[in-house]
Protein backbone atom coordinates (compact mmCIF):
# COMPACT_ATOMS: atom_id res chain seq x y z
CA UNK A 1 119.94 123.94 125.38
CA UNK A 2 116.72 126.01 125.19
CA UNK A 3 113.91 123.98 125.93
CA UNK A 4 111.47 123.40 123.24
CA UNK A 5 108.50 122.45 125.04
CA UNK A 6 105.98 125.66 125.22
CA UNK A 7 105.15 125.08 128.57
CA UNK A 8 108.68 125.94 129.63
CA UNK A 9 107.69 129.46 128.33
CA UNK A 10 104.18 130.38 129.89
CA UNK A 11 103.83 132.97 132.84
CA UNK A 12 103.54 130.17 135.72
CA UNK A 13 107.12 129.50 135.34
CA UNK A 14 108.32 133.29 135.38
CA UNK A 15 109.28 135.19 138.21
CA UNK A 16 106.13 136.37 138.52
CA UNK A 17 103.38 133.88 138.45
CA UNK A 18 102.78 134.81 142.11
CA UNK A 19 101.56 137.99 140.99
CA UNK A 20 100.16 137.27 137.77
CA UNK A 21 97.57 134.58 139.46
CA UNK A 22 96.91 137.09 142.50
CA UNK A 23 96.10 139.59 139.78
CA UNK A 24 93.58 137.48 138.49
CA UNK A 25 92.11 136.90 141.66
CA UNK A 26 92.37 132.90 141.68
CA UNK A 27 91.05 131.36 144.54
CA UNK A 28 93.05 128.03 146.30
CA UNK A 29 89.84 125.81 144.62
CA UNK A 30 90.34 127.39 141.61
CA UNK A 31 94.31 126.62 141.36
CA UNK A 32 93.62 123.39 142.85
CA UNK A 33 91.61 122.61 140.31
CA UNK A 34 93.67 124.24 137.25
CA UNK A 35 96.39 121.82 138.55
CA UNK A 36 94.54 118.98 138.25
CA UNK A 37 93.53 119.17 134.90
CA UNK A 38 95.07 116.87 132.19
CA UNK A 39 98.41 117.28 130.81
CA UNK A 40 97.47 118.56 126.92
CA UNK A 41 98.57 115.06 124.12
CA UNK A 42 101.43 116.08 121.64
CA UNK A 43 98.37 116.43 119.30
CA UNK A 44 97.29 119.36 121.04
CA UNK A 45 100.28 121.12 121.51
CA UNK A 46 101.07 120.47 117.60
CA UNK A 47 104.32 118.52 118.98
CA UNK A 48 106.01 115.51 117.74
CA UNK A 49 104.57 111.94 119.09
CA UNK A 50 105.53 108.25 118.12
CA UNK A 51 101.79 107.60 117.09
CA UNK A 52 102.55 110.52 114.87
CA UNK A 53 105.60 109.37 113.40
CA UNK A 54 104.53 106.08 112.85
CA UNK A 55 101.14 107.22 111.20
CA UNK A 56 103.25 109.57 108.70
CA UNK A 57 105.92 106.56 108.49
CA UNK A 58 102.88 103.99 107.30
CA UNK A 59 101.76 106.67 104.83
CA UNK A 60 105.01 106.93 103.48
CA UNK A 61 105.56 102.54 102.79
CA UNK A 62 101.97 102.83 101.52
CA UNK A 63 103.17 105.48 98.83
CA UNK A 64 106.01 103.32 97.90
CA UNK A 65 104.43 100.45 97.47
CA UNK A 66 102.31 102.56 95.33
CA UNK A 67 104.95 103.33 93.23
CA UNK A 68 106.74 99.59 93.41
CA UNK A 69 103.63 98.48 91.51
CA UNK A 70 104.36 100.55 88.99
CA UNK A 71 108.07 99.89 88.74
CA UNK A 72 107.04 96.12 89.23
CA UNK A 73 105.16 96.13 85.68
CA UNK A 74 107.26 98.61 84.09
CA UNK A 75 110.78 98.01 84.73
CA UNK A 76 112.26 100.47 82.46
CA UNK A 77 111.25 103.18 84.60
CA UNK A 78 113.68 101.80 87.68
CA UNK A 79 117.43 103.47 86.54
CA UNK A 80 115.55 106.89 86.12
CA UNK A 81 113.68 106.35 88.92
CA UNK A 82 116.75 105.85 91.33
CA UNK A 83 118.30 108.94 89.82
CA UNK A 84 115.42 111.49 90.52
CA UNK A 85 114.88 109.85 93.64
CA UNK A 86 118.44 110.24 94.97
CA UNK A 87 117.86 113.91 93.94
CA UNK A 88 114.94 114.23 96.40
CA UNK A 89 117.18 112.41 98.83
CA UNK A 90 119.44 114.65 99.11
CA UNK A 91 116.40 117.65 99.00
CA UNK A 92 115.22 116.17 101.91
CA UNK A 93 118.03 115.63 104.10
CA UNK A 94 119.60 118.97 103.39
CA UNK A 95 116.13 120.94 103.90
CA UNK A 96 115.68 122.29 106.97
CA UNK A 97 111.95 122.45 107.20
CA UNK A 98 110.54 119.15 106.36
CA UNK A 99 108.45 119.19 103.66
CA UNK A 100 105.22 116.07 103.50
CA UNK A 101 104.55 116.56 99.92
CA UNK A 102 108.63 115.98 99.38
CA UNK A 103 108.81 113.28 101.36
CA UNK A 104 105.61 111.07 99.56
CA UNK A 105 107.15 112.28 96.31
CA UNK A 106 110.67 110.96 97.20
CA UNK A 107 108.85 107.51 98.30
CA UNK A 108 106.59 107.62 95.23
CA UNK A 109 109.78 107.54 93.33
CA UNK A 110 111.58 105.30 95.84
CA UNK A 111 108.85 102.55 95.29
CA UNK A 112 108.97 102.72 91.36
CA UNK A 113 113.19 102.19 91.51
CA UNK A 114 112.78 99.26 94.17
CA UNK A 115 109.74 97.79 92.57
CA UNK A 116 111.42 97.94 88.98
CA UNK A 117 114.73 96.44 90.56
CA UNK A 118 112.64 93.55 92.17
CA UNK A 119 110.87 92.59 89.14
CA UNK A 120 113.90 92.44 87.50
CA UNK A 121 115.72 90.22 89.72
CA UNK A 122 112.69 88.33 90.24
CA UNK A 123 112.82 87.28 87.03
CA UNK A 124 116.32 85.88 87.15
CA UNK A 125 116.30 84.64 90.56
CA UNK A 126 112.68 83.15 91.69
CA UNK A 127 111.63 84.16 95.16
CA UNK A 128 114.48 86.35 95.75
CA UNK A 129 111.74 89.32 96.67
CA UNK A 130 110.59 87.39 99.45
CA UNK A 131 113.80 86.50 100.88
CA UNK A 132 115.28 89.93 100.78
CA UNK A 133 111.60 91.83 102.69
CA UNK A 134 111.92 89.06 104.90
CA UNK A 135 115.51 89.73 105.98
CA UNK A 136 114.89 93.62 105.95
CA UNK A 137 112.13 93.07 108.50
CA UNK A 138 114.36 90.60 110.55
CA UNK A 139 116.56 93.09 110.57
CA UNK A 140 113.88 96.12 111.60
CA UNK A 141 112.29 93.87 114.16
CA UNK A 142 115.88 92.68 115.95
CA UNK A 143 117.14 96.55 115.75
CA UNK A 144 114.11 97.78 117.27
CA UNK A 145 113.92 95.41 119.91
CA UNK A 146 117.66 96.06 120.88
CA UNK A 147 117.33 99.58 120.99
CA UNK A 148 114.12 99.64 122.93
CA UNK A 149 115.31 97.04 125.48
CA UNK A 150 118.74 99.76 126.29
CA UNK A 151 121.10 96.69 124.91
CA UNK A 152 121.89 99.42 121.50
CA UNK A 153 122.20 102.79 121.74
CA UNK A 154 124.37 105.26 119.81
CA UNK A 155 127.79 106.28 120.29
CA UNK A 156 129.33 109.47 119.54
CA UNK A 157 132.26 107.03 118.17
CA UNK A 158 129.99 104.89 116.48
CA UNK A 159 128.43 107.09 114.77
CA UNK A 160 131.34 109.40 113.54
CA UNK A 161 132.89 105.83 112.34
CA UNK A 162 129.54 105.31 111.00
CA UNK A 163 129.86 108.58 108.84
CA UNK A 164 132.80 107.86 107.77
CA UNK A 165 132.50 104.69 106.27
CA UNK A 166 128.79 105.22 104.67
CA UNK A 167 130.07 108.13 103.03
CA UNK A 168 133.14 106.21 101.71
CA UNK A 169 130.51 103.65 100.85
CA UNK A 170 127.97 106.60 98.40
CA UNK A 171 131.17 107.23 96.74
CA UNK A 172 132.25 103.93 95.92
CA UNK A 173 128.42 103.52 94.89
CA UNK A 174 128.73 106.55 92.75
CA UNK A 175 131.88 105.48 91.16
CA UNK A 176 130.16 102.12 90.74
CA UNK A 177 127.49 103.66 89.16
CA UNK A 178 129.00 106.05 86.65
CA UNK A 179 131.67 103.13 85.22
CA UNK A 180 127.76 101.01 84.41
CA UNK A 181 126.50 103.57 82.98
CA UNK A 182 129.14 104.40 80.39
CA UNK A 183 130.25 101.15 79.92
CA UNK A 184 133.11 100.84 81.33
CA UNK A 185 132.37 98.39 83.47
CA UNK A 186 129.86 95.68 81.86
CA UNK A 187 129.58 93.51 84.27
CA UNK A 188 126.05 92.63 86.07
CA UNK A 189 127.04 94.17 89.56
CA UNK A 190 129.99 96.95 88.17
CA UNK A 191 132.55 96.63 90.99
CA UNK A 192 130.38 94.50 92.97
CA UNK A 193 131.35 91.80 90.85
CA UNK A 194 135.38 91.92 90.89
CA UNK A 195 136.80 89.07 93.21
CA UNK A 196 139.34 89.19 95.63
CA UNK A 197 140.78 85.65 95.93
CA UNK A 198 138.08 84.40 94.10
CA UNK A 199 135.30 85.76 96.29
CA UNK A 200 133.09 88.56 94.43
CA UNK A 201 133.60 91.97 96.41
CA UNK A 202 129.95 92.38 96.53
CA UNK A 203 129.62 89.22 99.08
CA UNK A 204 132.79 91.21 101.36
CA UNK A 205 131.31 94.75 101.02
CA UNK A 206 127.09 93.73 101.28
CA UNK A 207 127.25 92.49 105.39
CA UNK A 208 129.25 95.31 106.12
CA UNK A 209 126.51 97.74 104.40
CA UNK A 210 123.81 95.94 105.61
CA UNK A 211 125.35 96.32 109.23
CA UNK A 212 125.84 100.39 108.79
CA UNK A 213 122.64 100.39 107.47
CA UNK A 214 120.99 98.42 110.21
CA UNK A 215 123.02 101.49 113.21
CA UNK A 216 121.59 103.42 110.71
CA UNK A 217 118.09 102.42 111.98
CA UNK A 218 119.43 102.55 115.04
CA UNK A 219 120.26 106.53 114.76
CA UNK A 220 116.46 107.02 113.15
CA UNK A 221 115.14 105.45 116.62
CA UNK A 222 117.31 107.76 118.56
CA UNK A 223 116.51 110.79 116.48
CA UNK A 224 112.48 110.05 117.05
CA UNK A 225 113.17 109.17 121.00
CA UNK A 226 114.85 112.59 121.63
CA UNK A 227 112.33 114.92 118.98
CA UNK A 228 109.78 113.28 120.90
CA UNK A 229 111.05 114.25 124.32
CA UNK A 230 112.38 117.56 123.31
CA UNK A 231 108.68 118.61 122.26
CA UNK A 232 109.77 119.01 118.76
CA UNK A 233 107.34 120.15 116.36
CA UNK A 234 104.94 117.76 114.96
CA UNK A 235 106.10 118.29 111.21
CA UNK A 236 109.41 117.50 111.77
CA UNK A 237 107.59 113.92 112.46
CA UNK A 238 108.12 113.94 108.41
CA UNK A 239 112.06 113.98 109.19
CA UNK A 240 111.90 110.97 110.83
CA UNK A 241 109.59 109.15 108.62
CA UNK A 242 111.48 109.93 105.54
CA UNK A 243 115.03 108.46 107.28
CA UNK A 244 112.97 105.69 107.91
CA UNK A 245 112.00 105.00 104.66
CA UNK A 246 115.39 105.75 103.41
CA UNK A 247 117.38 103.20 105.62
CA UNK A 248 114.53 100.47 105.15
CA UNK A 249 114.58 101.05 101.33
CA UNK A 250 118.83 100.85 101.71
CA UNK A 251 118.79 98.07 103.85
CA UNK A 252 116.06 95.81 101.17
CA UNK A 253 118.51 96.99 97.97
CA UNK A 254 121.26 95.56 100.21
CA UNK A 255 119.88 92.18 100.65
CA UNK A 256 118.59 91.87 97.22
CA UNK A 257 122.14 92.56 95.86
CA UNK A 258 123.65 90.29 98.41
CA UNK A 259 121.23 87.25 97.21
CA UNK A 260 121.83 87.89 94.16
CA UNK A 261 125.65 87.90 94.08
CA UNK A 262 125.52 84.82 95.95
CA UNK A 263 123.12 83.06 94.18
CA UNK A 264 124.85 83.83 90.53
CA UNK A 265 127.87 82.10 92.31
């Protein structure tokens, strides 16, 4: 693997830095004290950091909540909302240059889908909001310390079950979705709602999303750890924040639809 860092790539670690600082007629003080200088921040080298990514990551959750506002107090707004924002979704992860005025658009619209959704079920199930952000951040808070005590990491067979499954999951969601939307299927959840010996397939499939999305976070805190190592370049610190935001936003709609099932039964 080519190393990223630009250090890796200056004269003093060619061949010929023996020459090159002869040429220039550096004295043993002077090199002595050119080696003793301060390493240069990521900030200076224009390279990725964590304070970076969590700075851009904070921007992004204070666009959405932005935008949940507006969802909150006009609800009608949410089904569109989750269409165009799946749209930028998919801009985002397939663009290879991240873009930051993408990624605060797709949590603009993010935060208008999840706030409409959580007025809506607020107003059939009271307090149901702050059950499911309190979850998601139990969730955040036990991943993260996992992950940065060594006791999670990811697999290379975790992770290709991992793909596996969540896209075998979008597709069911997709299916889900398109039999609501024409009509097909009237009922409050779609598919979600169907029982299997009585239990609702929503309360079977929900822990078992809510556990891919939770390795999910666990792949966006290995993807910052290694961009952060590797030197990456400090934009693609939008990469990460926009996964981020995308798993945390999954992982909320997951517990809201969970409650809910289980509280209509």
């Amino acid at each position: 693997m080519a190393l990223s860092n630009p250090a890796f790539q200056a004269p003093a670690f060619s061949s010929g830095s023996k020459s090159i600082a002869a040429k220039q007629g550096l004295s043993p003080e002077q090199l002595d004290e050119l080696y003793g200088r301060p390493s240069a921040t990521p900030d200076q080298t224009d390279r990725m950091s964590y304070e970076d990514v969590i700075a851009k990551t904070f921007g992004a959750f204070a666009v959405l909540l932005v935008g949940a506002a507006v969802g909150w107090f006009l609800p009608i707004l949410y089904l569109p909302a989750a269409l165009v924002g799946f749209g930028l979704a998919l801009v985002n992860i397939f663009k290879k240059k991240p873009s930051a005025a993408l990624v605060l658009a797709y949590a603009a619209v993010e935060g208008v889908f999840v706030g409409g959704l959580s007025g809506v079920l607020e107003g059939r199930f009271n307090g149901i909001v702050v059950q499911a952000v309190i979850a998601t951040l139990a969730v955040f808070a036990v991943t993260l310390f996992l992950f940065r005590s060594g006791r999670v990491r990811a697999s290379a067979k975790a992770t290709k079950v991992f793909i596996i499954a969540g896209s075998a999951y979008a597709l069911f969601s997709l299916i889900n979705l398109g039999l609501q939307l024409t009509g097909i299927n009237q009922d409050a959840w779609g598919l979600h709602s169907s029982t299997i010996f009585g239990i609702p397939l929503g309360l079977i499939i929900g822990p078992l999303a809510i556990l891919m999305a939770a390795y999910s976070l666990v792949l966006d805190f290995t993807s910052v750890k290694n961009g952060v190592e590797q030197g990456l370049a400090r934009v693609m610190g939008w990469k990460a924040a926009f996964g981020l935001v995308l798993t945390i936003v999954w992982l909320y709609v997951e517990f809201l639809r969970l409650i809910a099932i289980f509280r209509s039964n």
